[in-house]
Protein backbone atom coordinates (compact mmCIF):
# COMPACT_ATOMS: atom_id res chain seq x y z
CA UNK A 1 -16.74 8.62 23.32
CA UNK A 2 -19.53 6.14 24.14
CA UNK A 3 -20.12 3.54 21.32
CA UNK A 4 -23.66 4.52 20.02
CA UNK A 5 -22.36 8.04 19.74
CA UNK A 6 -19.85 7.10 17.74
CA UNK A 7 -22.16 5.35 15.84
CA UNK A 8 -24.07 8.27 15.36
CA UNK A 9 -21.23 10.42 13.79
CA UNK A 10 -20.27 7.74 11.54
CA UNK A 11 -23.64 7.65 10.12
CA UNK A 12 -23.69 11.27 9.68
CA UNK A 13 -20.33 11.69 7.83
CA UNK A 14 -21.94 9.43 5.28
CA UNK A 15 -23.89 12.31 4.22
CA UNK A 16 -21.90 15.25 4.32
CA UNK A 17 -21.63 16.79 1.01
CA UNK A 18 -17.98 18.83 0.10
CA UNK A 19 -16.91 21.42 -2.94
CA UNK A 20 -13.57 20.88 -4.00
CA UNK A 21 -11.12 23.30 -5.49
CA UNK A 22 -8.27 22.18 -8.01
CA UNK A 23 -6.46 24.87 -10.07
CA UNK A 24 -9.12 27.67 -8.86
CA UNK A 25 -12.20 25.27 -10.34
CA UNK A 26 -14.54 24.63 -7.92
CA UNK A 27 -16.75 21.73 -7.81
CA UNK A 28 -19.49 20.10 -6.34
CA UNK A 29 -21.07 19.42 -4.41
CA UNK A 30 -19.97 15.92 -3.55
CA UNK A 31 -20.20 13.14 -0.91
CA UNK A 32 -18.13 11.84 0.78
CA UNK A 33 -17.63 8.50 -0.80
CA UNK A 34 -17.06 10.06 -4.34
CA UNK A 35 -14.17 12.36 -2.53
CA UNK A 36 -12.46 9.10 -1.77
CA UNK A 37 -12.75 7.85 -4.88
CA UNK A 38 -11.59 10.90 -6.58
CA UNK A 39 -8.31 10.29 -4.47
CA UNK A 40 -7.93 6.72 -5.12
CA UNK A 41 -7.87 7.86 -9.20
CA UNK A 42 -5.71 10.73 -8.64
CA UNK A 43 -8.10 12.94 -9.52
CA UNK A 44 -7.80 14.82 -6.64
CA UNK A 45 -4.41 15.10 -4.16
CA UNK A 46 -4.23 14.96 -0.87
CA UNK A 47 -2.97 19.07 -0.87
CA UNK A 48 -6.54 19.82 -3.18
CA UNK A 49 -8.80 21.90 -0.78
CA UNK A 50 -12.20 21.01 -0.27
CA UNK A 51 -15.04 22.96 2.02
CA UNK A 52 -18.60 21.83 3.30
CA UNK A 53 -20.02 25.63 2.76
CA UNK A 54 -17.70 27.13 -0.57
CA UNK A 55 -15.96 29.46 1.93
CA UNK A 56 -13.65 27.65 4.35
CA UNK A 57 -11.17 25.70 2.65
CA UNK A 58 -9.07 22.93 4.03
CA UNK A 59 -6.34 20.28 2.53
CA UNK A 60 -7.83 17.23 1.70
CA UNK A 61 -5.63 15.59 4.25
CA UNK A 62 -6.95 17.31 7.17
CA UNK A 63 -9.75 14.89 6.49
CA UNK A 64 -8.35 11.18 7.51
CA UNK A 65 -12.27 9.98 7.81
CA UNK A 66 -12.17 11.04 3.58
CA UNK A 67 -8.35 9.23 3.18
CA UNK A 68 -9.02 5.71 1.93
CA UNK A 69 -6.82 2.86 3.37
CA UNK A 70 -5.32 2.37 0.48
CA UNK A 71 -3.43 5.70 0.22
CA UNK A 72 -2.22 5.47 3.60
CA UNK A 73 1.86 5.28 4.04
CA UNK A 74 2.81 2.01 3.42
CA UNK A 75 5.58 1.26 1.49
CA UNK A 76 4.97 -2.62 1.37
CA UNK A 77 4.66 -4.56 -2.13
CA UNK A 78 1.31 -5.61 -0.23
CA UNK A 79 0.12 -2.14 0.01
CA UNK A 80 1.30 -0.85 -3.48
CA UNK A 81 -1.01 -4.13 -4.69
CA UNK A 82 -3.87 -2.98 -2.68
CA UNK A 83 -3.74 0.71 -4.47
CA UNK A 84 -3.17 -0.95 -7.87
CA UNK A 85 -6.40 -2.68 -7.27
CA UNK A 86 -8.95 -0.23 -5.87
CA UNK A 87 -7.87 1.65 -8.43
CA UNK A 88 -8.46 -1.05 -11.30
CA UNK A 89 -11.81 -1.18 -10.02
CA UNK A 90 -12.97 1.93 -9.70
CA UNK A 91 -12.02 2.51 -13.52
CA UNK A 92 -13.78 -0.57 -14.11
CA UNK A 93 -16.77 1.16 -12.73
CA UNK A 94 -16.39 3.54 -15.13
CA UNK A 95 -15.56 1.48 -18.07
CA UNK A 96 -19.03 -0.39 -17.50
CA UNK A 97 -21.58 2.30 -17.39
CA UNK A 98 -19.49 3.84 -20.78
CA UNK A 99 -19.87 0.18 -22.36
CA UNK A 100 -16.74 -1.99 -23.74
CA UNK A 101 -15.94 0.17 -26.78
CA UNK A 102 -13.87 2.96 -27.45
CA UNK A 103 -12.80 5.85 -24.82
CA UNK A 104 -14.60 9.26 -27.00
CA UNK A 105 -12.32 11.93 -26.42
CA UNK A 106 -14.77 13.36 -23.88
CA UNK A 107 -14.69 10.57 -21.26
CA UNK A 108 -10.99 10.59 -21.76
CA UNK A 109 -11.09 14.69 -20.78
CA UNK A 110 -13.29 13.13 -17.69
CA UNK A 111 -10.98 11.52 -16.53
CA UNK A 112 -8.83 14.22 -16.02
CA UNK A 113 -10.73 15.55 -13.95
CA UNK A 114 -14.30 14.55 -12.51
CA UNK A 115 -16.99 11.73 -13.88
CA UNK A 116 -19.67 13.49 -13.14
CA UNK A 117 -20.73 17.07 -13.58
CA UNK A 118 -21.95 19.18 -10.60
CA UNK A 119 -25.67 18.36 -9.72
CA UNK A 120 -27.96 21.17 -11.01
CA UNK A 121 -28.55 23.91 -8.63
CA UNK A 122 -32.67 23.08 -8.84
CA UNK A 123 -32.47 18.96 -7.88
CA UNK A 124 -30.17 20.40 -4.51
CA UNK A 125 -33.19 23.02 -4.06
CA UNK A 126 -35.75 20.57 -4.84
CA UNK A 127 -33.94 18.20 -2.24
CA UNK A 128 -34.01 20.54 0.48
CA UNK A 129 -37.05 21.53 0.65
CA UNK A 130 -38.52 17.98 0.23
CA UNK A 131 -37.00 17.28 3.26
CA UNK A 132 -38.39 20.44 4.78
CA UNK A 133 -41.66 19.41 3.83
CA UNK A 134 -41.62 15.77 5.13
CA UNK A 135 -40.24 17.23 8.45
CA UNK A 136 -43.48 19.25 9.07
CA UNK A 137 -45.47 18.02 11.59
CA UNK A 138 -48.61 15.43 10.54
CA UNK A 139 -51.11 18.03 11.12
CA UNK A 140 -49.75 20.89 9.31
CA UNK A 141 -49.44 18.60 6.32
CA UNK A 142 -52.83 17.05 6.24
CA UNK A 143 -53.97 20.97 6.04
CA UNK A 144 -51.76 21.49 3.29
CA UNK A 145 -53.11 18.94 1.11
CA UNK A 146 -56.92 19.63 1.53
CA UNK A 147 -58.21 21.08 -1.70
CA UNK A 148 -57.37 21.30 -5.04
CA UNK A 149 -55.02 23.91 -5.59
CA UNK A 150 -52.52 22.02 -3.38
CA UNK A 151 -52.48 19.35 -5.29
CA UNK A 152 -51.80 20.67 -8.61
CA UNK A 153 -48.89 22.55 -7.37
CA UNK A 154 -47.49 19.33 -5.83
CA UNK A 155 -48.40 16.99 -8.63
CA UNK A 156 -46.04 20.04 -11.03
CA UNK A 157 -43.32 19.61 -8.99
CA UNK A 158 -43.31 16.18 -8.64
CA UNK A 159 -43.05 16.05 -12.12
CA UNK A 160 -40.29 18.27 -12.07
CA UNK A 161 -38.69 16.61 -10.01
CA UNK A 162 -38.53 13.44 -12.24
CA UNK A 163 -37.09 15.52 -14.88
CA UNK A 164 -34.68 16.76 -13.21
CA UNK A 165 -34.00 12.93 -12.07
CA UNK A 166 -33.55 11.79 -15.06
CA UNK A 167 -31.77 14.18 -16.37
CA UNK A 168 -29.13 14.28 -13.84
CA UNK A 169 -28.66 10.37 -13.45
CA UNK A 170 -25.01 9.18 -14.74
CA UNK A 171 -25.14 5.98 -16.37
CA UNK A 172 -28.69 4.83 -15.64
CA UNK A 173 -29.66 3.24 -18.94
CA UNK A 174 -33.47 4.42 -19.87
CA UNK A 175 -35.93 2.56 -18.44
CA UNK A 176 -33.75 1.11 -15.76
CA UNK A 177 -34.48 3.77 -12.95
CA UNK A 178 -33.75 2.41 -9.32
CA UNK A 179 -36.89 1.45 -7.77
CA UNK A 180 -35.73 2.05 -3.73
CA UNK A 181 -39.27 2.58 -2.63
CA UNK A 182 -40.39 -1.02 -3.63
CA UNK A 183 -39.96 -3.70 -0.97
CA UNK A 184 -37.56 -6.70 -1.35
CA UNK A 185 -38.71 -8.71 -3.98
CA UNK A 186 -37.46 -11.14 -6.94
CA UNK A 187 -35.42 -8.66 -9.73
CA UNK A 188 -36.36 -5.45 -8.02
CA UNK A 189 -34.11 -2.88 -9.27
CA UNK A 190 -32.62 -1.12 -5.94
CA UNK A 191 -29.17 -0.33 -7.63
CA UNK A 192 -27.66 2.74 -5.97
CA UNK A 193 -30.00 2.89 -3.63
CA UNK A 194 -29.55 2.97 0.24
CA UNK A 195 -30.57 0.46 2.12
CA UNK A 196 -27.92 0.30 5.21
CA UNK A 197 -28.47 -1.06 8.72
CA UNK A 198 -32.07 -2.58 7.41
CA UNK A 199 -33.31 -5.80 9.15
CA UNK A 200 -33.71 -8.05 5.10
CA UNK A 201 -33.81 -11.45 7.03
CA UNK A 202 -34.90 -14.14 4.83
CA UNK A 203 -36.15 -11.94 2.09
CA UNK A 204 -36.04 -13.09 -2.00
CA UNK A 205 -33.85 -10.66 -3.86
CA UNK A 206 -32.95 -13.53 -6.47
CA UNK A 207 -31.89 -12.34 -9.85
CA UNK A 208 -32.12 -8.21 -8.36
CA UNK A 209 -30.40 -5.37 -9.81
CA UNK A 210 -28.14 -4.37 -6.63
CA UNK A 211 -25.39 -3.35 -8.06
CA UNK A 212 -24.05 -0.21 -6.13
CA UNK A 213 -26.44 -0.57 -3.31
CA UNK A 214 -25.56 0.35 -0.21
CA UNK A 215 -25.76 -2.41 2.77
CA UNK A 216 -23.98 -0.90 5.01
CA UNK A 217 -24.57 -3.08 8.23
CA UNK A 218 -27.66 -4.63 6.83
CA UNK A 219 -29.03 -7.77 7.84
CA UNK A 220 -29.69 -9.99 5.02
CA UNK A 221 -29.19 -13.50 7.23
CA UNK A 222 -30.91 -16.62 5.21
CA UNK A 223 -31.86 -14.24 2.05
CA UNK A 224 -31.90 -15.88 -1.56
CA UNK A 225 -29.61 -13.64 -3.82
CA UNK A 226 -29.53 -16.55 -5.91
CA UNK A 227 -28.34 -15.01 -9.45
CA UNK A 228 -28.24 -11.15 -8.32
CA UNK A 229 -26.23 -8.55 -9.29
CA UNK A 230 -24.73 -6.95 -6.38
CA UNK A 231 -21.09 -5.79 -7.85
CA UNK A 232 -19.72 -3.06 -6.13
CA UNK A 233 -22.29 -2.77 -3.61
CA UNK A 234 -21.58 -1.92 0.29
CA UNK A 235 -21.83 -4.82 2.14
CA UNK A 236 -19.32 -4.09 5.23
CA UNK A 237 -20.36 -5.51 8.61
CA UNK A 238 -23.26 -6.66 6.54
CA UNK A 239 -24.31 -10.03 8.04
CA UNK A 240 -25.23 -13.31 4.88
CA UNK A 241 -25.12 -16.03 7.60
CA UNK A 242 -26.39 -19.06 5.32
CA UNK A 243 -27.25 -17.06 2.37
CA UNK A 244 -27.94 -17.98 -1.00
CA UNK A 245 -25.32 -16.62 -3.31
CA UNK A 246 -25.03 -19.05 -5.72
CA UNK A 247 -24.33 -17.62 -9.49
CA UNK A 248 -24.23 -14.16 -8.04
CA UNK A 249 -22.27 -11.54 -9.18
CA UNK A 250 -19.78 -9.81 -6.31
CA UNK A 251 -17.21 -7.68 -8.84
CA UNK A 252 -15.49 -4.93 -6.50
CA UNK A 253 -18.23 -5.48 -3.86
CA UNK A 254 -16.74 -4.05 -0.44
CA UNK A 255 -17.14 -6.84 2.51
CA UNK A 256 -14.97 -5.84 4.76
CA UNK A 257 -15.68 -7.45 7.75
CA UNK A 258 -18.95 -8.93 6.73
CA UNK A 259 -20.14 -12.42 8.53
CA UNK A 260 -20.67 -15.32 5.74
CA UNK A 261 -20.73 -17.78 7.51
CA UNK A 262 -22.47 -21.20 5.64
CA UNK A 263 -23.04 -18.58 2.37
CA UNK A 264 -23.70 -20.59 -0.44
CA UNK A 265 -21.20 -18.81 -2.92
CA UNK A 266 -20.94 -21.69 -5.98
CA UNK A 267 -20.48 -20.27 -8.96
CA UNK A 268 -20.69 -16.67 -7.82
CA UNK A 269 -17.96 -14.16 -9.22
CA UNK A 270 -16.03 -12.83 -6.36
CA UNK A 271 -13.26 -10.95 -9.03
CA UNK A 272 -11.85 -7.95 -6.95
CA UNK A 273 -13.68 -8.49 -3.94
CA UNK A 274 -12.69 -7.55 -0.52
CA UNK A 275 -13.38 -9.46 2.13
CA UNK A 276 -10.46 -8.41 4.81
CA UNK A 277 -11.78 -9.63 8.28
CA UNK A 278 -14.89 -11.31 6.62
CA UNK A 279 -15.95 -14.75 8.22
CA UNK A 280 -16.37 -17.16 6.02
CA UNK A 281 -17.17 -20.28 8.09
CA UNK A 282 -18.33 -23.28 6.59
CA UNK A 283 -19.17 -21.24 3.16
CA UNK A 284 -19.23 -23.15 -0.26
CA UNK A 285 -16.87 -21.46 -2.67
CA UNK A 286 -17.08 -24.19 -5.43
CA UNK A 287 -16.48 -22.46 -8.75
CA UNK A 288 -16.33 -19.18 -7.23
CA UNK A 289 -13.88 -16.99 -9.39
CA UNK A 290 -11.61 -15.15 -7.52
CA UNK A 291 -9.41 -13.36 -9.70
CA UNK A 292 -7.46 -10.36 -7.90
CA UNK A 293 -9.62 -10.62 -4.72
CA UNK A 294 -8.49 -9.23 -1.63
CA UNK A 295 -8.70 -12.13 0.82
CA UNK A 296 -10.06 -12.11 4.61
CA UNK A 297 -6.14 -12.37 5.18
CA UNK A 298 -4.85 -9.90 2.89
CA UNK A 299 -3.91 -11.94 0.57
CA UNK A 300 -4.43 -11.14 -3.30
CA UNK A 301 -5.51 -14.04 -5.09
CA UNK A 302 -3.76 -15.05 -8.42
CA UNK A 303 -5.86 -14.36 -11.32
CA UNK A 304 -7.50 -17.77 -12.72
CA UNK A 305 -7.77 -18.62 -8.75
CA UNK A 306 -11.50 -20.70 -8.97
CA UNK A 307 -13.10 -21.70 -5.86
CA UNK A 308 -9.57 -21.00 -3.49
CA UNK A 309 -7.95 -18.04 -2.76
CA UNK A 310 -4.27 -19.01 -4.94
């Protein structure tokens, strides 16, 4: 298979939606990332059945692409550690957006089973057919929207819409609502928001709410991310080539592979990072924390470890 149509697939398994089906429940539907991370905390086994349409069901492990590394066979103390750790910080995910205080009974019956509850049957609708919409050809729209009656209609579902948004959002504080249509700016709120394989040369996300974000691939070469938040974001293959990192949080961020060369990373909290493969050339890590990080060589550092992977 040629490269770029490899390429292609990849990018389109990243948004295939799947039901699953544990004890005769079924669920969903769900992405494909959150079917990996139901696996990695055992909320779902690799003999659960899962199916893109609710009528052809497969084992979960017919599904490598959905496997993480993690739960492949290993048997090494290295590999056990990896598992303990991807694990550890996906229920630190969780433990955030709940807060630092007591487990209520309910969460504790969530995790059981699934964090979030299937996404009402109206936002999938409404999804669909915005895409529909957007898909129609320029002329055909700018017809639509002459007069008033159009406009009414689309102004109540828009509003809709946001409802529905908000009421469907899992641990989005009020007021905090990603902003993903604003451009790159100083604290923009992007958090869970996709911005993969974008050209963000040079931009100033200092002090931004990233956390979650996809950067899948992105270019963010020379950008100030001086005090961001950017834990548990995507950033594999991303490229940070002399980047300003300093103060930022990293917590659980995924860098596989991602080029750091020269990153300015003093200060920043790198605590369950992974940055197997990563190049980190000529980067400052002065006062970086590093506790539990997965290191370009595999390596986890010792907890305490500050500014060198112990």
């Amino acid at each position: 298979m040629k490269p770029a149509a490899r390429e292609t697939m990849d990018k389109d398994r990243e948004h295939e939606l799947w039901f699953t089906r544990k004890d005769g429940v079924v669920r969903g539907p769900h992405p494909s990332g959150l079917i990996s991370r139901f696996l990695l905390l055992g909320r779902l086994t690799l003999d659960d059945e899962i199916s893109p349409d609710r009528e052809n069901w497969r084992p979960v492990r017919e599904f490598p692409r959905l496997i993480p590394e993690e739960l492949h066979p290993g048997g090494t103390p290295e590999s056990r550690e990896r598992l303990l750790q991807a694990r550890l910080r996906e229920d630190e995910r969780l433990r955030e957006r709940r807060g630092s205080g007591p487990v209520p009974p309910e969460v504790q019956d969530m995790r059981v089973g699934e964090r979030r509850q299937p996404e009402p049957e109206a936002v999938i609708r409404h999804r669909r057919q915005r895409a529909e919409w957007l898909a129609r050809p320029r002329e055909s729209l700018d017809a639509a929207m002459r007069g008033p009656i159009p406009w009414v209609g689309a102004g109540a579902a828009v509003l809709v819409a946001v409802i529905l948004l908000v009421w469907s959002m899992d641990g989005v504080e009020p007021g905090t609502l990603p902003e993903c249509h604003l451009p790159a700016a100083p604290e923009v709120n992007w958090s869970y928001c996709r911005m993969a394989s974008l050209d963000l040369r040079g931009v100033d996300l200092s002090r931004a709410n990233l956390r979650n974000t996809d950067f899948l691939e992105t270019r963010l070469d020379g950008a100030r991310l001086r005090g961001a938040d950017l834990s548990y974001a995507d950033l594999r293959r991303a490229r940070l080539d002399d980047a300003d990192l300093r103060g930022t949080a990293l917590t659980g961020a995924t860098m596989q592979a991602a080029v750091l060369a020269r990153a300015d990373l003093v200060d920043a909290d790198l605590s369950y990072v992974n940055v197997l493969g990563a190049d980190l050339t000529g980067s400052r890590l002065d006062g970086a924390i590093l506790d539990r990080a997965i290191w370009t060589d595999g390596r986890i550092c010792a907890t305490g470890s500050i500014g060198t992977c112990d």
